[in-house]
N, C-alpha and C. Protein backbone atom coordinates (compact mmCIF):
# COMPACT_ATOMS: atom_id res chain seq x y z
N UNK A 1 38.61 -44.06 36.49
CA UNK A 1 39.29 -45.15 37.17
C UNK A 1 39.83 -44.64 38.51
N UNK A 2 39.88 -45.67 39.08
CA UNK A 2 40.34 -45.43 40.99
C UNK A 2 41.66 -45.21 41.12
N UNK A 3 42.31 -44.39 41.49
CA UNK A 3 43.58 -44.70 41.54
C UNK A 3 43.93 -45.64 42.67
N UNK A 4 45.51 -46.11 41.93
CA UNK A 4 45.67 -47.37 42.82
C UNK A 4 46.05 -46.90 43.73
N UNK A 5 45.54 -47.97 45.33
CA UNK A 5 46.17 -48.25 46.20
C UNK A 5 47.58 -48.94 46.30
N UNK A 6 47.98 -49.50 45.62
CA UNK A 6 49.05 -50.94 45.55
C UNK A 6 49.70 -50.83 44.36
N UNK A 7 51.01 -51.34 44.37
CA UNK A 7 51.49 -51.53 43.31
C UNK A 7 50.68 -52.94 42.13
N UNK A 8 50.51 -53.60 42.72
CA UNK A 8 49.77 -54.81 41.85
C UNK A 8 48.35 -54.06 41.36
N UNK A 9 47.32 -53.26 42.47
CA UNK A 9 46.45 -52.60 41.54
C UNK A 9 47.02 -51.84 40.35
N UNK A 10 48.12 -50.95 40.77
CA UNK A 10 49.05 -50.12 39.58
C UNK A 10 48.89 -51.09 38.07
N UNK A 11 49.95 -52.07 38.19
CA UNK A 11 49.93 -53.09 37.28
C UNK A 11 48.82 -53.87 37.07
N UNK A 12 48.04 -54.35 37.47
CA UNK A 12 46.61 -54.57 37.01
C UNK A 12 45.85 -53.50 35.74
N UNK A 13 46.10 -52.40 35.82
CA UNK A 13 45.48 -50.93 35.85
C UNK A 13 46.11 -50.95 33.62
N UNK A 14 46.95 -51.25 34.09
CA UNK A 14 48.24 -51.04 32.70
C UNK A 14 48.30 -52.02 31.36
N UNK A 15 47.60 -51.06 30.05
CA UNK A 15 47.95 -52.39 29.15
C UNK A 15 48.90 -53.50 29.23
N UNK A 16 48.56 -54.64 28.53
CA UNK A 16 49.26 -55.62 28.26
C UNK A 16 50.46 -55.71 28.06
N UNK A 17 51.08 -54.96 27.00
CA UNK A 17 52.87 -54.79 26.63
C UNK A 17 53.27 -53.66 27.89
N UNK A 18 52.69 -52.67 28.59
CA UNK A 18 53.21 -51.75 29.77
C UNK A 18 52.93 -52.82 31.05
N UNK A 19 52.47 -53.86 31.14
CA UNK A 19 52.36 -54.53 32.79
C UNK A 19 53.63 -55.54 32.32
N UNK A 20 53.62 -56.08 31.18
CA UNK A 20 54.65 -56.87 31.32
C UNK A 20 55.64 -56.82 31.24
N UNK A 21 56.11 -55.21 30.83
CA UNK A 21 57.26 -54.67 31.28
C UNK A 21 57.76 -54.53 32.39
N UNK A 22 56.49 -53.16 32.85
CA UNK A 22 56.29 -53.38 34.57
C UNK A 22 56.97 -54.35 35.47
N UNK A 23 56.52 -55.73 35.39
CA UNK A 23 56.53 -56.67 35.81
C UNK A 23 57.91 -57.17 36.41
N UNK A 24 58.66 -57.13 35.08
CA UNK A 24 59.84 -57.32 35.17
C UNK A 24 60.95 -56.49 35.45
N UNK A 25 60.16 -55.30 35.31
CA UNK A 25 60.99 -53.85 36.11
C UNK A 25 60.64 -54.16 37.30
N UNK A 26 59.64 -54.29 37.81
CA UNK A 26 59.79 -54.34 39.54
C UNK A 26 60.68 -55.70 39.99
N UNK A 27 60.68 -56.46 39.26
CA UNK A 27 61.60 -58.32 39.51
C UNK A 27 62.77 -57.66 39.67
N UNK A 28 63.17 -56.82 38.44
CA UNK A 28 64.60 -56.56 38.52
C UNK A 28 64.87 -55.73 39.37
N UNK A 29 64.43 -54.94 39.79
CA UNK A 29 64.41 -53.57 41.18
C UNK A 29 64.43 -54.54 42.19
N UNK A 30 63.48 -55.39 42.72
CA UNK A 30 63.81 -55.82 44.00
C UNK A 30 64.99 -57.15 44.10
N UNK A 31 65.28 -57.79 42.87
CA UNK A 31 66.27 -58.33 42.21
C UNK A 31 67.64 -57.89 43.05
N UNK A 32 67.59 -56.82 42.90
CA UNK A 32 68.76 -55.27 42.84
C UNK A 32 68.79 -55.10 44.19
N UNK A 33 67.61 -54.68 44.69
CA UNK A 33 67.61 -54.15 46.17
C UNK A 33 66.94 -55.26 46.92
N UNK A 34 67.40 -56.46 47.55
CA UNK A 34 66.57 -57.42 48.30
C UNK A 34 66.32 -56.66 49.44
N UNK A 35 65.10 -57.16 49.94
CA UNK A 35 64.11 -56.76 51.34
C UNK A 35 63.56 -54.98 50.89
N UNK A 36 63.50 -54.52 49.65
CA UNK A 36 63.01 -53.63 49.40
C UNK A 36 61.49 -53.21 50.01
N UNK A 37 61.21 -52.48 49.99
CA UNK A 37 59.36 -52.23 50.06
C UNK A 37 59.04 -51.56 49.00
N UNK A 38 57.62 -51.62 48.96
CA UNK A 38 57.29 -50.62 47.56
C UNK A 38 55.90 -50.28 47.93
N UNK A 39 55.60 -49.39 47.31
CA UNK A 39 54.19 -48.16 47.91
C UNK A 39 53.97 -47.38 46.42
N UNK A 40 52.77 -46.67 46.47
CA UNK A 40 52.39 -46.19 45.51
C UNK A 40 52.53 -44.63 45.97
N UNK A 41 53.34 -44.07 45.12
CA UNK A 41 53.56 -42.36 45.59
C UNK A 41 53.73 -41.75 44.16
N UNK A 42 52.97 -40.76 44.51
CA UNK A 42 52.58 -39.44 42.91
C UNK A 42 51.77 -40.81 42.30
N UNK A 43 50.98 -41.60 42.89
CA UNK A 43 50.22 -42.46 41.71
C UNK A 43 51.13 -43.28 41.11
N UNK A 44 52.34 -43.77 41.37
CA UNK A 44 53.40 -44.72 40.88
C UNK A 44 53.84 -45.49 41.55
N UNK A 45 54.01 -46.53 41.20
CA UNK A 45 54.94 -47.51 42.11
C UNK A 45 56.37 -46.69 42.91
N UNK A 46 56.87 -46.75 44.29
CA UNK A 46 57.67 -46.41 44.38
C UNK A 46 58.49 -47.20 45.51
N UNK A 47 59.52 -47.59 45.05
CA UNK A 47 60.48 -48.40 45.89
C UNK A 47 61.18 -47.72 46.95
N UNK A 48 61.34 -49.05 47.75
CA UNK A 48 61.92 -47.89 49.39
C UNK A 48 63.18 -48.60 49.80
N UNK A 49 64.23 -48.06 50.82
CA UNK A 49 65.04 -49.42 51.09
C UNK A 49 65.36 -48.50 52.66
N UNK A 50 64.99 -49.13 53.65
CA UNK A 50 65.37 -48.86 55.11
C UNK A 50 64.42 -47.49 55.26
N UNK A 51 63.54 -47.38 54.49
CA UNK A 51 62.07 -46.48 54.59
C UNK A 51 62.60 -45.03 54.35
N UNK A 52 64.06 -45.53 53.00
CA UNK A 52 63.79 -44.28 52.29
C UNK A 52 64.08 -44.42 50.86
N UNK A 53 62.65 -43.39 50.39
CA UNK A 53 62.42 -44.22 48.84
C UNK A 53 63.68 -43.76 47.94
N UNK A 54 63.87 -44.85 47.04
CA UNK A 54 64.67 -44.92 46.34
C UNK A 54 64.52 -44.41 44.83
N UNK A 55 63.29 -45.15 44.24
CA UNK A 55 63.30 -44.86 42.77
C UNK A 55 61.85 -45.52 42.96
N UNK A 56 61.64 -44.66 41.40
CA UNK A 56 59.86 -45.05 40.95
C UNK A 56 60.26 -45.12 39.60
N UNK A 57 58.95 -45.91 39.41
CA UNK A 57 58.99 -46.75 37.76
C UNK A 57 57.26 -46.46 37.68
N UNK A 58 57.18 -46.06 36.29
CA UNK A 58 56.27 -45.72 35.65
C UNK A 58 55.79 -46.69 34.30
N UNK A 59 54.39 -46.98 34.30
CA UNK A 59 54.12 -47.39 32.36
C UNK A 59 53.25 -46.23 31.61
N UNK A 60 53.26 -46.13 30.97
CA UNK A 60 52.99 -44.93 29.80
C UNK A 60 52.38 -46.26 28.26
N UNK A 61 51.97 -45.44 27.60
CA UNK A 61 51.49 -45.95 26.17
C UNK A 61 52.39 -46.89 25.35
N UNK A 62 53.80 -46.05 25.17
CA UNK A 62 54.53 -46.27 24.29
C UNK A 62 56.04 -46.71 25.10
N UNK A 63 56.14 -46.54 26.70
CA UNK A 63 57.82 -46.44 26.99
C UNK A 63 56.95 -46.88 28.46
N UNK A 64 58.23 -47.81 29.67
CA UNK A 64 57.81 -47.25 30.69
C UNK A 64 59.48 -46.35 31.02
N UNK A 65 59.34 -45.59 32.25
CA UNK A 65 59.83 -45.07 33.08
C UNK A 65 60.38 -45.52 34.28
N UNK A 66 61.51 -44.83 35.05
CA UNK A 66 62.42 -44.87 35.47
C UNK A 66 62.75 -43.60 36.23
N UNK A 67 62.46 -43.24 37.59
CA UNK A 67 62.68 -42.08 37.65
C UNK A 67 63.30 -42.61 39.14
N UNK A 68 64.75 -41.26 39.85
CA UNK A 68 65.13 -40.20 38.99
C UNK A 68 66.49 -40.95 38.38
N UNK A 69 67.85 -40.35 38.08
CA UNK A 69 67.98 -40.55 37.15
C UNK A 69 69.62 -40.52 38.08
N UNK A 70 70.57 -41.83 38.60
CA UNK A 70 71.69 -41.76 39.42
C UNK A 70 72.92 -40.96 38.94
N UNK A 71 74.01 -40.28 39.43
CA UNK A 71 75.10 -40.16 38.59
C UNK A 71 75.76 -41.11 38.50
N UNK A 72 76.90 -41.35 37.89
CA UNK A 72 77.59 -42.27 37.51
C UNK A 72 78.97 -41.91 36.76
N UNK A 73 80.06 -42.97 36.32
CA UNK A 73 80.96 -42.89 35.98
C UNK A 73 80.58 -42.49 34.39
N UNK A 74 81.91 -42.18 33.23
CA UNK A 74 81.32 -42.27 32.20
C UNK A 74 81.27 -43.14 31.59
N UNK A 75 81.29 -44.30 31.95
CA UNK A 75 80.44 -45.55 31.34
C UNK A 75 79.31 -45.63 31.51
N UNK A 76 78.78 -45.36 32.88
CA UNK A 76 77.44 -45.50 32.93
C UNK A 76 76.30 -44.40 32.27
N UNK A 77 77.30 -43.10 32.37
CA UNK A 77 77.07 -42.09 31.27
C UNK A 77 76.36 -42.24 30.39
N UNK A 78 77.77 -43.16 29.38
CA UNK A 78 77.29 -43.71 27.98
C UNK A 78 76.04 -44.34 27.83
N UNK A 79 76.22 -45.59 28.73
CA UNK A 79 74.55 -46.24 28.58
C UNK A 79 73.63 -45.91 28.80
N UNK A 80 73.33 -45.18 29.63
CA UNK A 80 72.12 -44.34 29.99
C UNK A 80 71.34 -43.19 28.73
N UNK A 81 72.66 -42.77 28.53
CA UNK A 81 72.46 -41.89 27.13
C UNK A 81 70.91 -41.99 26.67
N UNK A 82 71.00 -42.99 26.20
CA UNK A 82 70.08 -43.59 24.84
C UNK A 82 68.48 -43.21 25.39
N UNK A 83 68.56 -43.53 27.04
CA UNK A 83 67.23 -43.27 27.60
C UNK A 83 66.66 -42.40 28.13
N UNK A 84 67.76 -41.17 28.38
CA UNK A 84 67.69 -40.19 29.12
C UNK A 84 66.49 -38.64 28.46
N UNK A 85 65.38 -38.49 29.50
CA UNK A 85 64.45 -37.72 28.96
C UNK A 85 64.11 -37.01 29.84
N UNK A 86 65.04 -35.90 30.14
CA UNK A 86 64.67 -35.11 31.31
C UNK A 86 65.97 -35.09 32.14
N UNK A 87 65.59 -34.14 32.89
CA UNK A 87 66.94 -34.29 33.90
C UNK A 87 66.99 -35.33 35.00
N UNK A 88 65.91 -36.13 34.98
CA UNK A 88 65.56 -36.97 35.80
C UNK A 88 64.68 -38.53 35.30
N UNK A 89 64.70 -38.56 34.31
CA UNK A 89 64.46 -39.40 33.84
C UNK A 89 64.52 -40.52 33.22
N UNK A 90 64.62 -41.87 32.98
CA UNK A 90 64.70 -42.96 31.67
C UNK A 90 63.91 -43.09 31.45
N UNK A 91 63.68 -42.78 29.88
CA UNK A 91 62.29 -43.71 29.23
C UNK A 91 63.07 -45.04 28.57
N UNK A 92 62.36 -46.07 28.33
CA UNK A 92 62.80 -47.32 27.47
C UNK A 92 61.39 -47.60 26.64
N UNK A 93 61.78 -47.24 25.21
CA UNK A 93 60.75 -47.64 24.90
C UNK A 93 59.99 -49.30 24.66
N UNK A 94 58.53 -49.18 24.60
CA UNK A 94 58.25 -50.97 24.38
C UNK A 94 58.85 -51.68 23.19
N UNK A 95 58.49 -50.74 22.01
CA UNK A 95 58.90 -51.59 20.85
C UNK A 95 60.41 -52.05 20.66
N UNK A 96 61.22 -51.93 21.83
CA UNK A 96 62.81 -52.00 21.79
C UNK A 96 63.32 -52.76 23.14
N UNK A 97 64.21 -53.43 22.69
CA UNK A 97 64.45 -54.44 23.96
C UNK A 97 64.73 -53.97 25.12
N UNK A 98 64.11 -54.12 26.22
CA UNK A 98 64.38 -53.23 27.67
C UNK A 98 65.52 -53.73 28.52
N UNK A 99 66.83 -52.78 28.42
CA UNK A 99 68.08 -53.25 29.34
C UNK A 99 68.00 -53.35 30.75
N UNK A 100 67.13 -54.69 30.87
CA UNK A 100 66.67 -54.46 32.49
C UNK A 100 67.88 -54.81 33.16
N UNK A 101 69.12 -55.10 32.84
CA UNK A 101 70.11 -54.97 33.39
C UNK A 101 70.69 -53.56 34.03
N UNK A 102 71.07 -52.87 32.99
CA UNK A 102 70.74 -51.28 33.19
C UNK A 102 69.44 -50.94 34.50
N UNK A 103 68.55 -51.13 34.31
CA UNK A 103 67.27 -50.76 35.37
C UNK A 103 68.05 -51.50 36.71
N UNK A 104 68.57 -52.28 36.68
CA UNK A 104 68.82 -53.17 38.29
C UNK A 104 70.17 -51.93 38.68
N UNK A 105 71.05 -51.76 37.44
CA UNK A 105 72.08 -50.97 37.82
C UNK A 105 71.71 -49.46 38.30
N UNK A 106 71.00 -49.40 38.09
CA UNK A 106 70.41 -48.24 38.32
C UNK A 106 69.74 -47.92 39.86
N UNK A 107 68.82 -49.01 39.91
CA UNK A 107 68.49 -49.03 41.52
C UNK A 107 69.87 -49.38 42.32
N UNK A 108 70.79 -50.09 41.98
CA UNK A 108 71.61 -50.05 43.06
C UNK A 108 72.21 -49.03 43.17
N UNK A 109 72.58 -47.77 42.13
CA UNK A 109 73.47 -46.82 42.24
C UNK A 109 72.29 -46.07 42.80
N UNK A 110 70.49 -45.99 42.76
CA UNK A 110 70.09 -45.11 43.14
C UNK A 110 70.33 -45.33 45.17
N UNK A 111 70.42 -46.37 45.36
CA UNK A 111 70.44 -47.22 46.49
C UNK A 111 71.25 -46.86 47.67
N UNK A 112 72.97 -46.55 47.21
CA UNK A 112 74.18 -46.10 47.29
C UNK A 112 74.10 -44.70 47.78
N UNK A 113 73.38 -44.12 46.70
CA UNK A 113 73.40 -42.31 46.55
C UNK A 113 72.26 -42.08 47.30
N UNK A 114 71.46 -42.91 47.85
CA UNK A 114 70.17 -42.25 48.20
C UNK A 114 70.16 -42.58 49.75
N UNK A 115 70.55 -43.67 50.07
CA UNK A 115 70.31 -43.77 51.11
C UNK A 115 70.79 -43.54 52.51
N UNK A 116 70.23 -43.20 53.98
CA UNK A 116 70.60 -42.10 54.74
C UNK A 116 72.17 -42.84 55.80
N UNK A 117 72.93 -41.83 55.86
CA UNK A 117 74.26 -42.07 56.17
C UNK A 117 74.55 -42.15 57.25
């Protein structure tokens, strides 16, 4: 297979239960970050905001992804917990309801912390 050019080839590319996750991970990311851009980098979707990238989201078999991974208070600590796989990572798996609330909170704190001062 070709790798994608585009995020929509990306999601095109991705079983059925991983695009329609996808889907709604990228809604909620640009949801989060209005006037975002998004590009395909390391072969992943990757979101940008004032043309500097922010966060990438991944689909996989069984979970998608969430990378990298913001600090936060310890509340946000706590919630994150559950997904945390790597030092840089969220997985959410499919078979379990996806806190795309969490995912929007996430791009905005990556948003905050990431972007140039």
């Amino acid at each position: 297979m070709a790798e994608p050019q585009t995020v929509d080839e990306y999601l095109a590319a991705q079983p059925a239960p991983a695009r329609e996750a996808l889907e709604r991970v990228r809604a909620t990311i640009h949801a989060a970050l209005p006037g975002a851009s998004e590009t395909i980098s390391y072969q992943i979707p990757a979101v940008a905001v004032n043309g500097t990238t922010i966060m990438y989201f991944a689909g996989w078999k069984n979970f998608v992804s969430v990378y990298p991974v913001p600090s936060g208070d310890d509340g946000f600590q706590q919630a994150i917990a559950p997904y945390l796989a790597g030092k840089g990572t969220l997985k959410f798996p499919l078979r379990q309801p996806i806190p795309y609330d969490l995912i929007g909170d996430v791009a905005v704190r990556l948003a905050a912390q990431r972007a140039p001062r």
